[in-house]
N, C-alpha and C. Protein backbone atom coordinates (compact mmCIF):
# COMPACT_ATOMS: atom_id res chain seq x y z
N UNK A 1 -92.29 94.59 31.41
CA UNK A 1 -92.19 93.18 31.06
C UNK A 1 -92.29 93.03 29.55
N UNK A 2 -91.57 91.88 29.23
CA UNK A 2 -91.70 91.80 27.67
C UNK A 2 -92.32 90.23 27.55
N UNK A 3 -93.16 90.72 26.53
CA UNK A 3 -93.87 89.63 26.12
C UNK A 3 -93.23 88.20 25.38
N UNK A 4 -93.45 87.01 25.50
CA UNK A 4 -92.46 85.76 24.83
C UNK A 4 -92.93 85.19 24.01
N UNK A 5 -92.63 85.32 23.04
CA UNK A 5 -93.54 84.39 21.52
C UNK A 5 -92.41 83.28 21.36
N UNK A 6 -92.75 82.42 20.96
CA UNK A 6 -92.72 81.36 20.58
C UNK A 6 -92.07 82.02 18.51
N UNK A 7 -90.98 81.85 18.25
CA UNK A 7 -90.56 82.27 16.68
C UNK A 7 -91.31 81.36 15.60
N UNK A 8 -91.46 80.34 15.57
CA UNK A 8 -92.24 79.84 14.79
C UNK A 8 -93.68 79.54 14.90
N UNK A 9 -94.27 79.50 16.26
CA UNK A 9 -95.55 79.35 16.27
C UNK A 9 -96.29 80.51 16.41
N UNK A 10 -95.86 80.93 16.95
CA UNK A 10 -95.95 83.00 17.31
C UNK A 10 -97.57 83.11 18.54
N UNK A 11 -97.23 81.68 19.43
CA UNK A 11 -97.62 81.68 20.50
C UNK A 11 -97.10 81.85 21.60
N UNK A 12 -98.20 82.92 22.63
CA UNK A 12 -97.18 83.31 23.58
C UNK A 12 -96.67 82.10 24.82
N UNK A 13 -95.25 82.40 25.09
CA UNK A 13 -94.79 81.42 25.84
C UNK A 13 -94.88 82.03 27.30
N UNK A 14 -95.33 83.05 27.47
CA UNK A 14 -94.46 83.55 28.84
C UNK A 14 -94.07 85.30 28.47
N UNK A 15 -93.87 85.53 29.89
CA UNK A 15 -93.12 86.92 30.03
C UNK A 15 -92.05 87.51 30.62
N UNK A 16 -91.19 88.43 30.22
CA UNK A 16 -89.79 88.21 31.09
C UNK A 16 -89.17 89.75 30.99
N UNK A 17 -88.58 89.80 32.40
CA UNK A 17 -88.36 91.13 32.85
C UNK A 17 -87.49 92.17 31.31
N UNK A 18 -88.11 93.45 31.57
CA UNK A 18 -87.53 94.45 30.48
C UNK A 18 -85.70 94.18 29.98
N UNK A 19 -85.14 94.15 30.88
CA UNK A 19 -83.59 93.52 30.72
C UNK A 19 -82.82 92.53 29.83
N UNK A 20 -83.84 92.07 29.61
CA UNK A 20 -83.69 90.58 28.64
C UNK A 20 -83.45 91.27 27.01
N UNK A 21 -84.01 92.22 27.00
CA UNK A 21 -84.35 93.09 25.43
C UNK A 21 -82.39 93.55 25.39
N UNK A 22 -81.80 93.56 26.25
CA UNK A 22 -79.99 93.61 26.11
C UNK A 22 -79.86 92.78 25.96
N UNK A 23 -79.83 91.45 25.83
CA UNK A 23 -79.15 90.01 25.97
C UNK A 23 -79.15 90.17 24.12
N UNK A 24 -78.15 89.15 24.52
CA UNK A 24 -77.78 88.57 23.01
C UNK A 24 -78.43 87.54 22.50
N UNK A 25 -78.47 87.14 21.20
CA UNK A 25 -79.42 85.84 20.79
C UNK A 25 -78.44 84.56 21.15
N UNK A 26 -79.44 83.96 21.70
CA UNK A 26 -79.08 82.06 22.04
C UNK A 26 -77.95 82.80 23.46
N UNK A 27 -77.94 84.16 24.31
CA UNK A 27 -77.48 84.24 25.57
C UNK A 27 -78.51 83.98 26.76
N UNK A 28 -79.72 83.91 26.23
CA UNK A 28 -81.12 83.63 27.41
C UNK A 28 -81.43 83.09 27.09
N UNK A 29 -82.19 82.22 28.11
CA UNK A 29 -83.15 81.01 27.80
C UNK A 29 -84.22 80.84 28.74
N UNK A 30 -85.15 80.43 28.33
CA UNK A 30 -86.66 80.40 29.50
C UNK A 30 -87.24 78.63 29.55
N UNK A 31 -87.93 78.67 30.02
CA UNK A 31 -88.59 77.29 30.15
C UNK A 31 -90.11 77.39 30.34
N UNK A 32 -90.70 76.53 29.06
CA UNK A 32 -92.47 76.72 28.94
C UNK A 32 -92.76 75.27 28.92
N UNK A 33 -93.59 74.45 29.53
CA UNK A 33 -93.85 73.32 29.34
C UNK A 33 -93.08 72.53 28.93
N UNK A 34 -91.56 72.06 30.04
CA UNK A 34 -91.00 71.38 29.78
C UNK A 34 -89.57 71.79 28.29
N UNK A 35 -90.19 72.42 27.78
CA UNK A 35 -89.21 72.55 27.00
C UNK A 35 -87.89 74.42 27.35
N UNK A 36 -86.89 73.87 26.80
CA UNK A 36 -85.88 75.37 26.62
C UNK A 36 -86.21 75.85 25.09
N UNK A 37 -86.58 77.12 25.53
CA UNK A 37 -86.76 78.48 24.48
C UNK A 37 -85.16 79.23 24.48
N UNK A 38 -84.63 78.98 23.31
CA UNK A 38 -83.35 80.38 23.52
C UNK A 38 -83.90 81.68 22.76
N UNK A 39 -83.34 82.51 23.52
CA UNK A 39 -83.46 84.20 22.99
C UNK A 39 -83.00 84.32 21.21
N UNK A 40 -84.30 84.55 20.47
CA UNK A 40 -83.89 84.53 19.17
C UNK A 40 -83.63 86.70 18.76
N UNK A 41 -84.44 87.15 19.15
CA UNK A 41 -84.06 88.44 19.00
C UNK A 41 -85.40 89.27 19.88
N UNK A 42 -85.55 90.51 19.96
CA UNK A 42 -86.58 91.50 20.78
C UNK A 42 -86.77 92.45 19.79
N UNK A 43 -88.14 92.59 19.64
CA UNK A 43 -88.50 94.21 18.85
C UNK A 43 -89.95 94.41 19.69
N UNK A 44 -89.87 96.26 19.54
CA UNK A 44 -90.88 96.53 20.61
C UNK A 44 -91.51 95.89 21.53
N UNK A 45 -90.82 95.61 22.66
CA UNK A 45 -91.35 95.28 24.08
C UNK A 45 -92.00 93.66 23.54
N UNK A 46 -91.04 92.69 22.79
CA UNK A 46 -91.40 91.46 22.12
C UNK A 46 -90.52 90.86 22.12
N UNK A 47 -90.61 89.45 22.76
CA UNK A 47 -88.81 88.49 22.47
C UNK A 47 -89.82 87.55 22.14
N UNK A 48 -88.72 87.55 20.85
CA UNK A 48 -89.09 86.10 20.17
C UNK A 48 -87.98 84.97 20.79
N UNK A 49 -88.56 84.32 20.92
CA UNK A 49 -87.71 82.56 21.18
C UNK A 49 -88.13 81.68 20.44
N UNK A 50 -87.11 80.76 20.43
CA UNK A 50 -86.68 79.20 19.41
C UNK A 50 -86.73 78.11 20.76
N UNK A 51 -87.90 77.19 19.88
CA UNK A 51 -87.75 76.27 21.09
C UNK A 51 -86.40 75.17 20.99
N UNK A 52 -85.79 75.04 21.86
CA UNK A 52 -84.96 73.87 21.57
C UNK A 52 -85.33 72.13 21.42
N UNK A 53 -84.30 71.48 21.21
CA UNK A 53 -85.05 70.27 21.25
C UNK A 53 -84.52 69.80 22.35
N UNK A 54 -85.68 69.94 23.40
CA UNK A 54 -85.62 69.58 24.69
C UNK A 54 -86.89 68.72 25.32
N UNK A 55 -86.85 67.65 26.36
CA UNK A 55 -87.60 66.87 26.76
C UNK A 55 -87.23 66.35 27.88
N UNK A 56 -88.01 66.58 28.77
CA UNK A 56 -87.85 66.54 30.39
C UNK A 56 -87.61 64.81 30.56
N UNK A 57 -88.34 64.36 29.92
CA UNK A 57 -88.48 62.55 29.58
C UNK A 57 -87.46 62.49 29.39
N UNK A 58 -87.39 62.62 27.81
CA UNK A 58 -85.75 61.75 26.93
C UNK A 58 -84.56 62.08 28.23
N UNK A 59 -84.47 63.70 28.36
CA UNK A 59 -83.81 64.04 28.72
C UNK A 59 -83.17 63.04 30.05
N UNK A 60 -84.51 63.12 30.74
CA UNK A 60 -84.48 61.81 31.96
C UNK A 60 -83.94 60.56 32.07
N UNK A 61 -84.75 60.14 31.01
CA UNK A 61 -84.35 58.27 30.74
C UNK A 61 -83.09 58.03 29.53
N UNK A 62 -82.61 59.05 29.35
CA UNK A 62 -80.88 59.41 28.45
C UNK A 62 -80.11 59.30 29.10
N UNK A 63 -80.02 59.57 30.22
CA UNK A 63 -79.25 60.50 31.10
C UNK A 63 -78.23 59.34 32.19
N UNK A 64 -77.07 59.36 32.62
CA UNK A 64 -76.85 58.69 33.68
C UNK A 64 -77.20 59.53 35.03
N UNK A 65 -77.35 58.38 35.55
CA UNK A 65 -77.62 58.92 37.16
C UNK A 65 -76.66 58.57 38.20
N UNK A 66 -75.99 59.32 38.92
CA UNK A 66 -74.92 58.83 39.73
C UNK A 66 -75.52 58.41 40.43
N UNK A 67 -75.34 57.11 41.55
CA UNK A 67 -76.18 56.93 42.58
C UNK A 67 -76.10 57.89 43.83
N UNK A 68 -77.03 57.97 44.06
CA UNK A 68 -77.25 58.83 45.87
C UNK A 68 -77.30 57.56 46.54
N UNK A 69 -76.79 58.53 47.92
CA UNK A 69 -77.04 57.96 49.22
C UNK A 69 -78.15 56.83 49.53
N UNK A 70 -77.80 55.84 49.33
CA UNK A 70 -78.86 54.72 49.83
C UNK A 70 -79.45 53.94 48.69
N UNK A 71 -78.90 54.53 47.85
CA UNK A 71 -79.48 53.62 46.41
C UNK A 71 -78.48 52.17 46.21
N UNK A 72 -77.39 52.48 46.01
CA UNK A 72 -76.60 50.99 45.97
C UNK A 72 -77.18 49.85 46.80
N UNK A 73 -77.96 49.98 47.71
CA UNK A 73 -78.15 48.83 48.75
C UNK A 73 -79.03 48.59 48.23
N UNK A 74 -79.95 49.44 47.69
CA UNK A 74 -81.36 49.23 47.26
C UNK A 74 -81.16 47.70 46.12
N UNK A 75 -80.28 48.64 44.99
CA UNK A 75 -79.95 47.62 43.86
C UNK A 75 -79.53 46.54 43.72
N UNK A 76 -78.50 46.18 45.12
CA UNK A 76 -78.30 44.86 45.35
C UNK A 76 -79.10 44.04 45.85
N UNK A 77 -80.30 44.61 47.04
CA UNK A 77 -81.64 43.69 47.56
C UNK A 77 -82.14 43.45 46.59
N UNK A 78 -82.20 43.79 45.56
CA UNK A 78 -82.98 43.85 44.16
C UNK A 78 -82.64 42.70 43.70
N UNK A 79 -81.14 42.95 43.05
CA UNK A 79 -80.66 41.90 41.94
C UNK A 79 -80.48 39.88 43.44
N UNK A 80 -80.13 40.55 44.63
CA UNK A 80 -79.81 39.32 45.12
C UNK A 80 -81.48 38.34 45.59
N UNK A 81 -82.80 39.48 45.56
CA UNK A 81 -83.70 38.63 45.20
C UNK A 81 -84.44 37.96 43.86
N UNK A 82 -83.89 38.67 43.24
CA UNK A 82 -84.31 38.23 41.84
C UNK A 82 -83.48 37.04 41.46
N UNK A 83 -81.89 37.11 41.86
CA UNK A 83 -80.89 36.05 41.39
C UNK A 83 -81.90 34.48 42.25
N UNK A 84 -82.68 34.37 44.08
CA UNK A 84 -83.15 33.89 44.58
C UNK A 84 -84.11 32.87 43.56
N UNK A 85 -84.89 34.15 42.98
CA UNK A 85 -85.79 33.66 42.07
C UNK A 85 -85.65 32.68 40.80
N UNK A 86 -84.46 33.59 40.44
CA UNK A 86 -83.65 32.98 39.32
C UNK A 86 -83.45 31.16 39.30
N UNK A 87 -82.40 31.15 40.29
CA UNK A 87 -82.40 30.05 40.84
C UNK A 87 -83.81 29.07 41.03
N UNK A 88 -84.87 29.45 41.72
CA UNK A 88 -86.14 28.74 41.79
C UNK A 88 -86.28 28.21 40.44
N UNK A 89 -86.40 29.09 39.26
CA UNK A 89 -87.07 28.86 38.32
C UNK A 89 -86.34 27.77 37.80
N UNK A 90 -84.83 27.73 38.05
CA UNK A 90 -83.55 27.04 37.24
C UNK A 90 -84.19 25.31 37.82
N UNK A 91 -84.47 25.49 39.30
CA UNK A 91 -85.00 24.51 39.57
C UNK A 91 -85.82 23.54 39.31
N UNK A 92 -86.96 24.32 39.15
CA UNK A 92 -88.61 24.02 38.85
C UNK A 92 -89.09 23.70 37.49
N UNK A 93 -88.43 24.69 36.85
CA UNK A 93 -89.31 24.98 35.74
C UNK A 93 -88.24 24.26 34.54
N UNK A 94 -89.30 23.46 33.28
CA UNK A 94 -88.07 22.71 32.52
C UNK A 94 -88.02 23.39 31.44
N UNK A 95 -86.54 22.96 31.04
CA UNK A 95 -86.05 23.82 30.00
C UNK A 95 -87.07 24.20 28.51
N UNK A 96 -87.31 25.23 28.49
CA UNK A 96 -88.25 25.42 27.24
C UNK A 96 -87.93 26.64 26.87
N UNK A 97 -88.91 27.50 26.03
CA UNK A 97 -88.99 28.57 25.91
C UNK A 97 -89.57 29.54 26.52
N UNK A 98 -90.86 28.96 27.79
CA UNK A 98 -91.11 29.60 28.73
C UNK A 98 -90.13 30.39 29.92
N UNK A 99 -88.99 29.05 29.93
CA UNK A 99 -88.45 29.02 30.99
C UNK A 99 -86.75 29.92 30.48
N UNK A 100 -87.13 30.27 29.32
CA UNK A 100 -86.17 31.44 28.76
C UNK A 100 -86.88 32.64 28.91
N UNK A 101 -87.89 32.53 28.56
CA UNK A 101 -88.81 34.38 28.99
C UNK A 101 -89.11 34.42 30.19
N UNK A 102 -89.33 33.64 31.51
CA UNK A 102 -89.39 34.02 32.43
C UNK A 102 -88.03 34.42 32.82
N UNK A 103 -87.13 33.78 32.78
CA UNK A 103 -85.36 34.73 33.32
C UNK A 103 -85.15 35.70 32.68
N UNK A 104 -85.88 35.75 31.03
CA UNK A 104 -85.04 37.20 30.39
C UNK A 104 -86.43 38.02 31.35
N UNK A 105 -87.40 37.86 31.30
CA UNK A 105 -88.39 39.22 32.09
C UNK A 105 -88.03 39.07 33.12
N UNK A 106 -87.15 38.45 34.02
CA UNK A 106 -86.69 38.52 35.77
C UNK A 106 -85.70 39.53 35.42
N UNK A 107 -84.78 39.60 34.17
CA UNK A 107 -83.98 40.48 33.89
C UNK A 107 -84.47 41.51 33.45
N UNK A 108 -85.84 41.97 33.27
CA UNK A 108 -86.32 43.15 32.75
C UNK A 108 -86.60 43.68 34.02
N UNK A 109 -87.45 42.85 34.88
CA UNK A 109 -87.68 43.65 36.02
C UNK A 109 -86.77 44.04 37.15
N UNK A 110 -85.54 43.68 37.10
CA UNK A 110 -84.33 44.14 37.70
C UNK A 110 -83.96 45.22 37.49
N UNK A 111 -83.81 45.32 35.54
CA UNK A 111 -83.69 46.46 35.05
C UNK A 111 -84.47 47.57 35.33
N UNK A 112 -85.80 47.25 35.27
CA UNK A 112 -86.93 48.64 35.17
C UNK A 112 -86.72 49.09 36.77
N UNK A 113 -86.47 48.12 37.70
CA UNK A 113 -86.76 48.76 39.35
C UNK A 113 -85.69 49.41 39.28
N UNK A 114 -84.32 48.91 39.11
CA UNK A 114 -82.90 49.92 38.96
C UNK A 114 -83.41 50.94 38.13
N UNK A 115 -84.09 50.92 37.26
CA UNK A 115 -84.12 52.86 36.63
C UNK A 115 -85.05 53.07 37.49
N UNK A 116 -86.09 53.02 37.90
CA UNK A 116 -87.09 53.04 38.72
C UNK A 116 -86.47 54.16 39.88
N UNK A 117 -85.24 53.44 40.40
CA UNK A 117 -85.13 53.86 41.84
C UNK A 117 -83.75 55.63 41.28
N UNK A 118 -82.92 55.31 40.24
CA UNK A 118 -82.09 55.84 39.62
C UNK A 118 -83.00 57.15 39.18
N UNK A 119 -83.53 56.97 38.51
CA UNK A 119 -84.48 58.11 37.99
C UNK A 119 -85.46 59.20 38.63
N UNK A 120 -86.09 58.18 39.18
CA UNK A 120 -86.83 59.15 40.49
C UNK A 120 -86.38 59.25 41.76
């Protein structure tokens, strides 16, 4: 096994089978807490790696999500109770500036449950 340092911090990341010491630089890559390490070079039974700029998060909430199976229905119970709401408020509530932040946050929370359901 060869040991995994980290190239700039020269902390170990991990360990990875003898074979890896053939690979070419930036041809392997490992994964330590979320982040990708590429293969920067090997000397004596030692691979150094470069962390990339990687983030399980960004990466996440960047990202489109195609919908799966059963999600579209989800998003429309969503938006067609919130539009419900919408309406109430259009009703009830008189025109002010309250009654502008409560529809734009009915529109936040539409938004956040659609990534909500998209994401996880």
């Amino acid at each position: 096994m060869l040991k995994c340092i980290d190239y700039y911090s020269g902390n170990q990341i991990g360990e990875v089978e003898d074979w890896v010491a053939q690979a070419i630089e930036n041809e392997y890559d490992i994964v330590h807490n979320d982040y990708v390490y590429s293969l920067k070079y090997v000397v004596n039974n030692v691979a150094f790696f470069v962390k990339n700029q990687y983030d399980y998060t960004i990466e996440n909430n960047f990202s489109y999500h195609p919908p799966k199976e059963g999600q579209p229905e989800k998003y429309e119970l969503i938006r067609m109770k919130a539009k419900e709401l919408a309406y109430l408020l259009e009703d009830q509530v008189p025109k002010s500036r309250e009654k502008s932040l409560a529809l734009t946050n009915l529109e936040q929370v539409v938004f956040w449950a659609n990534a909500g359901i998209a994401r996880n």
